[in-house]
C-alpha atoms as a PDB file:
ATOM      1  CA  UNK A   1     -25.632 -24.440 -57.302  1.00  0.00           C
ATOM      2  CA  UNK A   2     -22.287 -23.783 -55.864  1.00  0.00           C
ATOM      3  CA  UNK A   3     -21.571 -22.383 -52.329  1.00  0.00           C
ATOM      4  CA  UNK A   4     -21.135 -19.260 -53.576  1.00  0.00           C
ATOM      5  CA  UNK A   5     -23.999 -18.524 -54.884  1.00  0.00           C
ATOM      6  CA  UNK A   6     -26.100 -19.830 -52.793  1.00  0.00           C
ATOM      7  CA  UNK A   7     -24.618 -17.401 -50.077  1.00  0.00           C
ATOM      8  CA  UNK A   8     -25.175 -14.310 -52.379  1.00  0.00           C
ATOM      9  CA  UNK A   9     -28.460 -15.516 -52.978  1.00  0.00           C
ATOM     10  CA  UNK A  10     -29.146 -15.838 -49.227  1.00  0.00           C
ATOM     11  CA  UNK A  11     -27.738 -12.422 -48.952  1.00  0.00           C
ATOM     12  CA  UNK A  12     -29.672 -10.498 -51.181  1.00  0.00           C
ATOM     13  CA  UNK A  13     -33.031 -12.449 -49.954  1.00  0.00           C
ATOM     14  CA  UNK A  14     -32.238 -11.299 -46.626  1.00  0.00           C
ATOM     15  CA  UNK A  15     -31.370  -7.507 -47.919  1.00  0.00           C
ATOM     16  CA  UNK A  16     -34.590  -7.104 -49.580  1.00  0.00           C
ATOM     17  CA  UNK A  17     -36.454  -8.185 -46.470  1.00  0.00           C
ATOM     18  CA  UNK A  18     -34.405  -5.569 -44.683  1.00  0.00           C
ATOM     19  CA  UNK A  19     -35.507  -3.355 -47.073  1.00  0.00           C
ATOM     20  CA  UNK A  20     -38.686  -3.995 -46.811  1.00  0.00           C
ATOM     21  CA  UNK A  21     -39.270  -3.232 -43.478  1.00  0.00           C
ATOM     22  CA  UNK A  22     -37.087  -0.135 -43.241  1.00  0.00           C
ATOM     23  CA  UNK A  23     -39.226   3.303 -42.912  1.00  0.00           C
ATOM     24  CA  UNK A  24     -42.820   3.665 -44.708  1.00  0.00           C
ATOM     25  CA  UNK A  25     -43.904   0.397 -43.358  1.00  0.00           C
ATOM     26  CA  UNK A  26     -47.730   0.456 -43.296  1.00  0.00           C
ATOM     27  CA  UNK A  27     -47.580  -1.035 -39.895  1.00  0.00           C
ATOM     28  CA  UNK A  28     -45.755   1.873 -38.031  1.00  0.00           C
ATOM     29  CA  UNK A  29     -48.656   4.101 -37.278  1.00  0.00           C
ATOM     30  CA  UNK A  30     -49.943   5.514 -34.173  1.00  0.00           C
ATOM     31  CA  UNK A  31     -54.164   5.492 -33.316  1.00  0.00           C
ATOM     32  CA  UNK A  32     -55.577   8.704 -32.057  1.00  0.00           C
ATOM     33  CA  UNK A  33     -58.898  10.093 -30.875  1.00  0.00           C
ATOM     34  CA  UNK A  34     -59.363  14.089 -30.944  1.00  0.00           C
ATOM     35  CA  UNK A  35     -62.242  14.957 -27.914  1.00  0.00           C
ATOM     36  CA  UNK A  36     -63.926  18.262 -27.996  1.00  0.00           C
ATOM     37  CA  UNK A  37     -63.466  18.773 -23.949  1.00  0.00           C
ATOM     38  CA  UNK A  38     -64.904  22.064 -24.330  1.00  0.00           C
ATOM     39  CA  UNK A  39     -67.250  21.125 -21.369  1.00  0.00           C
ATOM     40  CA  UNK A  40     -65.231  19.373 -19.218  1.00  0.00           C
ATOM     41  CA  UNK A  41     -66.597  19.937 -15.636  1.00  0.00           C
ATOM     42  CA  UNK A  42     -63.223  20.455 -14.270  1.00  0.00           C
ATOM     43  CA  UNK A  43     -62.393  23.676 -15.621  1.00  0.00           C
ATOM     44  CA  UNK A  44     -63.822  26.871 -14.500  1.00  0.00           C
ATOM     45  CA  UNK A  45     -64.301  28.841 -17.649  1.00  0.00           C
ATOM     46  CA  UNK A  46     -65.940  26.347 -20.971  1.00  0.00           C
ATOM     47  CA  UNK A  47     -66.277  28.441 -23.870  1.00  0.00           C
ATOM     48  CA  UNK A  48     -68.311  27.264 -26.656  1.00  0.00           C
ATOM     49  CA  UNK A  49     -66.311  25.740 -29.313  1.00  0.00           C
ATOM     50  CA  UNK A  50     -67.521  23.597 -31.912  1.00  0.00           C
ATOM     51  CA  UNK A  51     -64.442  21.781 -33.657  1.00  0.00           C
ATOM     52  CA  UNK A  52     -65.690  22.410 -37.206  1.00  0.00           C
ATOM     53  CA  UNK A  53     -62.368  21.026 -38.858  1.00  0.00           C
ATOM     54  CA  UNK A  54     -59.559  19.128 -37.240  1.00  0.00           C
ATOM     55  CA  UNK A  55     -56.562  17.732 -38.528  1.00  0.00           C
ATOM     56  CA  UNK A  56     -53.279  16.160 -36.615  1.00  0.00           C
ATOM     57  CA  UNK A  57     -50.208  15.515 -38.007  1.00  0.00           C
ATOM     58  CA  UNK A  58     -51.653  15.614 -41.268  1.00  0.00           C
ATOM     59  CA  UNK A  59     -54.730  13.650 -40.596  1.00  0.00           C
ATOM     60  CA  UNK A  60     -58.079  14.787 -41.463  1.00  0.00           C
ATOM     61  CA  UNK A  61     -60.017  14.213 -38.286  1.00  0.00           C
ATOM     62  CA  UNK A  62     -63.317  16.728 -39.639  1.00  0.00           C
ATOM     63  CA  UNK A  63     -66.081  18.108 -37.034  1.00  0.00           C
ATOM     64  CA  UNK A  64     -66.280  17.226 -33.369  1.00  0.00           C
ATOM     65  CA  UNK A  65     -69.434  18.406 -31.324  1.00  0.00           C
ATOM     66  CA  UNK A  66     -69.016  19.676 -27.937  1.00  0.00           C
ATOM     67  CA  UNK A  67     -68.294  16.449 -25.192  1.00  0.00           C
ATOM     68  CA  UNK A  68     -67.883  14.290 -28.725  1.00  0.00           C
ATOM     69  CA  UNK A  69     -65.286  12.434 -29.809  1.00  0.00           C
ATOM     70  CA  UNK A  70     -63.913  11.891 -33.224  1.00  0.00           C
ATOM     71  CA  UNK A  71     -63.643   8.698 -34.728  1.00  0.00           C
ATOM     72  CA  UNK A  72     -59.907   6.765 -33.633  1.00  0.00           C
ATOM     73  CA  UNK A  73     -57.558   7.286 -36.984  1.00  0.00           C
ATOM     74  CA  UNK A  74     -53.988   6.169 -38.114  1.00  0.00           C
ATOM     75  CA  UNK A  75     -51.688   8.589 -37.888  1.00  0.00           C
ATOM     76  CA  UNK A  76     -47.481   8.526 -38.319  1.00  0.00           C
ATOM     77  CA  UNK A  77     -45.665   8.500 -35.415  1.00  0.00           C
ATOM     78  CA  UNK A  78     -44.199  12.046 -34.055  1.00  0.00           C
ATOM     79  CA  UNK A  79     -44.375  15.778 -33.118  1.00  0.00           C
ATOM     80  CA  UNK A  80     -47.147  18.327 -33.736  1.00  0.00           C
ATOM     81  CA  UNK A  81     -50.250  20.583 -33.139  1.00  0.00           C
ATOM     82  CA  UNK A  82     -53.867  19.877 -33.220  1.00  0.00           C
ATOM     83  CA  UNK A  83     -55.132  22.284 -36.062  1.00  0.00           C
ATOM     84  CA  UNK A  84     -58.442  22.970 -35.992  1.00  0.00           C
ATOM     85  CA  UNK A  85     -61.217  25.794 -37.374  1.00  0.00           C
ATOM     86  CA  UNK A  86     -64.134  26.153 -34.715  1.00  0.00           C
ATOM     87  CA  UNK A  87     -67.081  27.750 -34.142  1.00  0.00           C
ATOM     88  CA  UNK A  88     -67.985  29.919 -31.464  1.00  0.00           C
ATOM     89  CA  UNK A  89     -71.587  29.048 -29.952  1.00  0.00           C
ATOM     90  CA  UNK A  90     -72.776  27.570 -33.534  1.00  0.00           C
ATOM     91  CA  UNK A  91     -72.755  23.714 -33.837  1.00  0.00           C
ATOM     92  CA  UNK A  92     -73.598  24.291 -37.570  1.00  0.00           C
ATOM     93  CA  UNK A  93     -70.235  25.722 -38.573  1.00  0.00           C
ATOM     94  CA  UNK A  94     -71.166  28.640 -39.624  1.00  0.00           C
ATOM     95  CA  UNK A  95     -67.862  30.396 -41.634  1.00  0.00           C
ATOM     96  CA  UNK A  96     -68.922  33.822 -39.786  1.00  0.00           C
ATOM     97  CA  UNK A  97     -68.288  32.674 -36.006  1.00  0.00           C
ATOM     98  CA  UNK A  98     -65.059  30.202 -36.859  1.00  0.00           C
ATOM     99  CA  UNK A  99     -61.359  30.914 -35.994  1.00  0.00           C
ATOM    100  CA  UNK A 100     -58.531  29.249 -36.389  1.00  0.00           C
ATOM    101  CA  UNK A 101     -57.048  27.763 -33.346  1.00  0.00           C
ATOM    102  CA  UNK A 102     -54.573  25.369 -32.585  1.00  0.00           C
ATOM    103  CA  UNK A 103     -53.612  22.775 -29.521  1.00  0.00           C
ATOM    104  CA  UNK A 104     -51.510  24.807 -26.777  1.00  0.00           C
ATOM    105  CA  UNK A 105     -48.925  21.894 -26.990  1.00  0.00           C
ATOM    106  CA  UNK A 106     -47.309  19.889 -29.231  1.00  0.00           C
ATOM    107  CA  UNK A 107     -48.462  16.755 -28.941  1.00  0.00           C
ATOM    108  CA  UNK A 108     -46.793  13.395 -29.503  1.00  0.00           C
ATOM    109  CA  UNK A 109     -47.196  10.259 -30.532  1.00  0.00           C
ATOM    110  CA  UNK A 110     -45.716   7.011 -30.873  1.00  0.00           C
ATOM    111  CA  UNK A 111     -45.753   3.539 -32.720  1.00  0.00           C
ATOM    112  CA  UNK A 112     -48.770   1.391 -32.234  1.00  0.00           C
ATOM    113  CA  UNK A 113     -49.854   3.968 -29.481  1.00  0.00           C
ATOM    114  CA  UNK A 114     -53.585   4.580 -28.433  1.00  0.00           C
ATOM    115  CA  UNK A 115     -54.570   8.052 -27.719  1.00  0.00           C
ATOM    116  CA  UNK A 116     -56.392  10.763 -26.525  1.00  0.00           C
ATOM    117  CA  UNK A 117     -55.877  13.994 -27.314  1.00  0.00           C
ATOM    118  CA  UNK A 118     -58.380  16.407 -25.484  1.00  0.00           C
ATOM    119  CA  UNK A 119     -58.846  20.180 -26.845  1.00  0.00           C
ATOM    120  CA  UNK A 120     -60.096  22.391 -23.906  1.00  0.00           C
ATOM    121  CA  UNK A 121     -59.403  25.944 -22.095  1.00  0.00           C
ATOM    122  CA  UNK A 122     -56.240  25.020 -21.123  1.00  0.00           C
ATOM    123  CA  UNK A 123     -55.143  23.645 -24.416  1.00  0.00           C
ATOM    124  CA  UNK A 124     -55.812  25.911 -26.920  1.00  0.00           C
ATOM    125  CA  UNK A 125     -54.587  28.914 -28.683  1.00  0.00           C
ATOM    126  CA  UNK A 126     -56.012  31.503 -31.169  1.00  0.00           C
ATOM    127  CA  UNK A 127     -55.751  34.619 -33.124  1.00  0.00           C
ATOM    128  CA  UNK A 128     -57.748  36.915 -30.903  1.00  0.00           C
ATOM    129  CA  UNK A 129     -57.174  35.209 -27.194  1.00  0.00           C
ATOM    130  CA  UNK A 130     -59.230  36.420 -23.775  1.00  0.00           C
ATOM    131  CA  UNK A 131     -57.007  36.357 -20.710  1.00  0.00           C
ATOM    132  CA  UNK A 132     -55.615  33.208 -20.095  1.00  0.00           C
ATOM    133  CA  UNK A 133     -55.563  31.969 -23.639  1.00  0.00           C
ATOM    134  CA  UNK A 134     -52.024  32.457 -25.227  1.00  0.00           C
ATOM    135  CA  UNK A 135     -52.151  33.588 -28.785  1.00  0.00           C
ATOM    136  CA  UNK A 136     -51.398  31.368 -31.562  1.00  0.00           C
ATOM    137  CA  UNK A 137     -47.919  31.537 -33.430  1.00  0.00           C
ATOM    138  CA  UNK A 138     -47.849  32.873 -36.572  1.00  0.00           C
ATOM    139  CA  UNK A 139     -46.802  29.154 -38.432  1.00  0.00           C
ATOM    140  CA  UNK A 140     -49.304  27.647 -36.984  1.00  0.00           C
ATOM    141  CA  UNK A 141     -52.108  30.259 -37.924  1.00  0.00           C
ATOM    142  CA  UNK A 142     -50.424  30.189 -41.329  1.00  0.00           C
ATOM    143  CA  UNK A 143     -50.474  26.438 -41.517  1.00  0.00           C
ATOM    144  CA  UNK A 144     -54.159  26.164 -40.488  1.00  0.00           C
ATOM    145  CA  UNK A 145     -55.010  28.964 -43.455  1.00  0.00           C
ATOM    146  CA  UNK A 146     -53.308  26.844 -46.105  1.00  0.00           C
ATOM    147  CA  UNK A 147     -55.578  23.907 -44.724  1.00  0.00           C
ATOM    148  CA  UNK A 148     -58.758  25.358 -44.646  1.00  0.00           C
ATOM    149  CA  UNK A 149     -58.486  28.025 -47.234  1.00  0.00           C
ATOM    150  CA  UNK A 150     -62.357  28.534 -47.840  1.00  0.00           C
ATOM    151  CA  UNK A 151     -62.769  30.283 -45.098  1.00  0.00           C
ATOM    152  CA  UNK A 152     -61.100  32.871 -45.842  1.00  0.00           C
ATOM    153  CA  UNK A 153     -59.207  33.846 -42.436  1.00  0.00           C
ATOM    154  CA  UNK A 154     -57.241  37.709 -42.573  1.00  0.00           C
ATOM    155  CA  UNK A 155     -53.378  37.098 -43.008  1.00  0.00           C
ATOM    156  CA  UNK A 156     -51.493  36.837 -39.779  1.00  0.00           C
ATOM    157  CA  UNK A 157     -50.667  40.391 -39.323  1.00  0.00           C
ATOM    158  CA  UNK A 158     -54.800  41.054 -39.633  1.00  0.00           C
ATOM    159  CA  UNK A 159     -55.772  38.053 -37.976  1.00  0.00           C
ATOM    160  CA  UNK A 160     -57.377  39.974 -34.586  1.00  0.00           C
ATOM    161  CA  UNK A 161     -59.797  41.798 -37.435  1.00  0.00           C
ATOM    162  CA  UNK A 162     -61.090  38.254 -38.656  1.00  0.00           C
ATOM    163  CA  UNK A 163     -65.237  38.851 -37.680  1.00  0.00           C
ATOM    164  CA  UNK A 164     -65.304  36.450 -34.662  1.00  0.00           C
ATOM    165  CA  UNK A 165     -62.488  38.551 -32.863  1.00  0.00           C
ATOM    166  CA  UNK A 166     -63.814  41.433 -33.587  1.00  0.00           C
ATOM    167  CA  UNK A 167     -67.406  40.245 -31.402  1.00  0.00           C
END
């Protein structure tokens, strides 16, 4: 084999290797941990929210009792909300006393990062918030109704009529 090709062919080895490890790699994925700090002894005011679903950044993370934690998932690095249905004094999820509510912040993470993301008074919004509570944005609300369409949540312009609000 002449020079030549042996060069191209060392070339286009290392290319594909490249390749290979450029964006989508498996590998490049964050681990996080949703807690349900809804009765965290540090804040003054704990209201009772089950987390009956839970996703971040498109993660399915499912139900999180009050003081539990979720399972630790693999999630792509980056930028977004905790979306999340709960339940207002019902650990069994029941569709009549859920809301959809969001994390306060947007909340980051990065490669091969270990983390905790706690949900509490602090950090969380909804459609229908007490004082203190900032309401949620309408994208988010919207984004959390395409997710969890079964149950059924007003539109964004009704969303203070959905039945929990309205107790």
């Amino acid at each position: 084999m002449s020079r030549f090709m042996t060069a191209t062919l060392l070339v286009l080895v290392l290319v594909s290797f490249a390749a290979a490890g450029c964006g989508g790699d498996s590998e490049d994925l964050a681990y996080v941990i949703l807690h349900n700090d809804f009765d965290n002894p540090e804040m003054e005011f704990n209201p009772p929210w089950t987390v009956c679903q839970s996703s971040y950044m498109g993660v399915q993370f499912g139900e999180i009792q009050i003081g539990e934690k979720s399972v630790e998932l693999e999630v792509p690095p980056g930028v977004d909300n905790v979306l999340m249905v709960l339940a207002w004094d019902d650990p069994d999820c029941n569709p009549e006393n859920c809301l959809p509510v969001a994390s306060r912040n947007e909340e980051e993470v990065v490669v091969d990062q270990e983390r905790t993301i706690s949900i509490n008074m602090p950090n969380h919004q909804g459609p229908c918030p007490p004082e203190g509570v900032q309401p949620i944005p309408e994208e988010l609300y919207n984004r959390i109704l395409e997710m969890y369409p079964e149950y059924e949540f007003l539109p964004y312009d009704r969303r203070t009529e959905n039945t929990q609000c309205a107790e």
